[in-house]
C-alpha atoms as a PDB file:
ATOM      1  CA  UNK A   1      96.675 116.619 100.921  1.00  0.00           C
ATOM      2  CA  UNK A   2      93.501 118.511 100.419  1.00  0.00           C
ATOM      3  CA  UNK A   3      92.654 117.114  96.850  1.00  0.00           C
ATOM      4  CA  UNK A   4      89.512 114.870  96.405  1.00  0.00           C
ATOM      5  CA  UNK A   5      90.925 111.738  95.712  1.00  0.00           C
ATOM      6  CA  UNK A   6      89.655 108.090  95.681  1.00  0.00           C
ATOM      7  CA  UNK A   7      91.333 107.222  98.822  1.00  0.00           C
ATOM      8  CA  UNK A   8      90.597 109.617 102.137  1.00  0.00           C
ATOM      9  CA  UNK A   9      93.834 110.876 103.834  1.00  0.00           C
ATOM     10  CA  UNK A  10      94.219 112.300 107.218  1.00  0.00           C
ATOM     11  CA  UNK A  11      97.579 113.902 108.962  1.00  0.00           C
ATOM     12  CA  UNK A  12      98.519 112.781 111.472  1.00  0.00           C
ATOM     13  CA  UNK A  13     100.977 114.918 114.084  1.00  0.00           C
ATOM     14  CA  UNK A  14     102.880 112.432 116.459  1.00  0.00           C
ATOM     15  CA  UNK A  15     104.649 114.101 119.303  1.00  0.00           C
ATOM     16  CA  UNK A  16     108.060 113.001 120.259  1.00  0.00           C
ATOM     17  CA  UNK A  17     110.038 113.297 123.535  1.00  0.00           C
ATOM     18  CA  UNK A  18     113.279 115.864 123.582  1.00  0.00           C
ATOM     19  CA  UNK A  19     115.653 113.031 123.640  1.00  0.00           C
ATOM     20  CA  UNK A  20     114.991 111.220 119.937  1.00  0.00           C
ATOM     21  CA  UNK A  21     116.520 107.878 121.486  1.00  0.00           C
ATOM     22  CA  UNK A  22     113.501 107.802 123.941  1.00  0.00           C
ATOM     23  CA  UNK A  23     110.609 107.821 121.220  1.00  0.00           C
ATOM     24  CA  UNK A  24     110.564 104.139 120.148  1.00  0.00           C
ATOM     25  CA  UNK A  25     111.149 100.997 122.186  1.00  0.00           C
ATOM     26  CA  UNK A  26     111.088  97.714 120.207  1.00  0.00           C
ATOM     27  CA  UNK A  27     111.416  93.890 120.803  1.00  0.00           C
ATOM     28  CA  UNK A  28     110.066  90.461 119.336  1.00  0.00           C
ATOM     29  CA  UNK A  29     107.036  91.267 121.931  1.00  0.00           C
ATOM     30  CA  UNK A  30     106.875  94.996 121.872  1.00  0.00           C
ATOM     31  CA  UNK A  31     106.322  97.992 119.444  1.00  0.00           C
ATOM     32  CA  UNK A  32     105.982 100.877 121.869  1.00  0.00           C
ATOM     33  CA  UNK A  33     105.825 104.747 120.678  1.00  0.00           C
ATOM     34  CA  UNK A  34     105.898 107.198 123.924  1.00  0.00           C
ATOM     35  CA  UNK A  35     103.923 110.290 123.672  1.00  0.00           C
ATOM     36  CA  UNK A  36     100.990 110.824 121.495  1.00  0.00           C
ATOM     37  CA  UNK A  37      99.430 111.078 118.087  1.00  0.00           C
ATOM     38  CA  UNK A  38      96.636 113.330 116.805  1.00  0.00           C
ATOM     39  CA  UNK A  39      95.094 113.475 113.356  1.00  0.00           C
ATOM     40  CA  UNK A  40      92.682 115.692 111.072  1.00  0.00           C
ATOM     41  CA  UNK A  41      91.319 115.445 107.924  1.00  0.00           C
ATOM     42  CA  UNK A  42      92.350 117.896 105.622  1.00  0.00           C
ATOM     43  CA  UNK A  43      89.105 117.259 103.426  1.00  0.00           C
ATOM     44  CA  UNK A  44      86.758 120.333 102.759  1.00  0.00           C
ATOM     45  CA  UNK A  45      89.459 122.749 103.710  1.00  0.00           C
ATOM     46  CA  UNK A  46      89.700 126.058 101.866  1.00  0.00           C
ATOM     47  CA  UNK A  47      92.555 126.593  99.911  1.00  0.00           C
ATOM     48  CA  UNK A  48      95.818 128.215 101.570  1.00  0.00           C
ATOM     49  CA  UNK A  49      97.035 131.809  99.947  1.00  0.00           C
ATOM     50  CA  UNK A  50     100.425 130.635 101.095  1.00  0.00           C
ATOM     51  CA  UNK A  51     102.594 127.780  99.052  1.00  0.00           C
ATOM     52  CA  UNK A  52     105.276 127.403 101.869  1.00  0.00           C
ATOM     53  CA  UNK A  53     103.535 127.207 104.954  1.00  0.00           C
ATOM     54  CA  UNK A  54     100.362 126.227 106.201  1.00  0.00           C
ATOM     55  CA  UNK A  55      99.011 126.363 109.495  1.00  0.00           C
ATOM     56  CA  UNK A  56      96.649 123.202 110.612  1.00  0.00           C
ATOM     57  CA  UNK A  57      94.454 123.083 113.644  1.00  0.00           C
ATOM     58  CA  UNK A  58      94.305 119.598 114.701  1.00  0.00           C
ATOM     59  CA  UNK A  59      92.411 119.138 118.107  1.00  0.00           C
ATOM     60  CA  UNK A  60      93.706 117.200 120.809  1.00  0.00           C
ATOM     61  CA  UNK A  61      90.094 115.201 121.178  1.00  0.00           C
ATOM     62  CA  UNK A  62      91.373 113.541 118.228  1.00  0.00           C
ATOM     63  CA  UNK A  63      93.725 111.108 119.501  1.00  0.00           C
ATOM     64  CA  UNK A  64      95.158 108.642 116.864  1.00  0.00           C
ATOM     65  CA  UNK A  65      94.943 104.982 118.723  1.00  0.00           C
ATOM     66  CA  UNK A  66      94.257 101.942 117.565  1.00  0.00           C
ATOM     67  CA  UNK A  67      90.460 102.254 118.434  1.00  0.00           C
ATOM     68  CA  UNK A  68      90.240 105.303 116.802  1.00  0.00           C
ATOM     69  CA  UNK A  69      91.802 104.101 113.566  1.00  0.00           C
ATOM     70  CA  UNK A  70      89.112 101.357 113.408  1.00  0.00           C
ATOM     71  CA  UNK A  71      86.065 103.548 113.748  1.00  0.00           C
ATOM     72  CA  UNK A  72      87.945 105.737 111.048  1.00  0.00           C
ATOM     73  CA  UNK A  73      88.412 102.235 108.717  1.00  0.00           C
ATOM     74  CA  UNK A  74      84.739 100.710 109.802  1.00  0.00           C
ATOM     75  CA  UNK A  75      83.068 104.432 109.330  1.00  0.00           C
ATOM     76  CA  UNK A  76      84.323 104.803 106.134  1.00  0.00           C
ATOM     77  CA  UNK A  77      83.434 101.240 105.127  1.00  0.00           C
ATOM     78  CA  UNK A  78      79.868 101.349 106.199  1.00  0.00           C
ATOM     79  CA  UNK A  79      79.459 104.809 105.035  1.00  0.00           C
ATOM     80  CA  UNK A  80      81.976 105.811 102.557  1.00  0.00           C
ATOM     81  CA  UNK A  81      82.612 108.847 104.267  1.00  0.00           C
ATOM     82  CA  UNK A  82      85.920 110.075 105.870  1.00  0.00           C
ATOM     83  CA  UNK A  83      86.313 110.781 108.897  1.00  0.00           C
END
């Protein structure tokens, strides 16, 4: 996920209640994902001496909403820089 590539990625870390069946609520109206998301750009991180496991930092000021996607998208756009 690190690699310089065309396209930016982030990861994103979503947080799910205990009970799996209480995580997602859907109807014709509704899409609704309880807890919350937080994402980080792996970009400009050294590489990791370990190829099984990996530990990430991601902060908890990053929240992943739908505002903060568009500043992501409109940044980039504007810019061409990620995140």
């Amino acid at each position: 996920m690190r690699a310089d590539r065309a396209t930016p990625s982030i990861l994103i870390v979503l947080f799910l209640p205990e009970n799996n069946g209480d995580w997602l609520l859907h109807t014709e109206d509704h899409l609704i994902t309880k807890r919350c998301a937080y994402w980080v750009s792996l970009k400009g991180l050294s590489k990791s001496s370990s190829s099984t496991n990996v530990t990430v930092d991601v902060p908890k000021s990053n929240v992943f909403s739908p505002g903060s996607l568009r500043g992501m998208m409109s940044k980039y756009s504007i810019n061409g820089v990620f995140p």
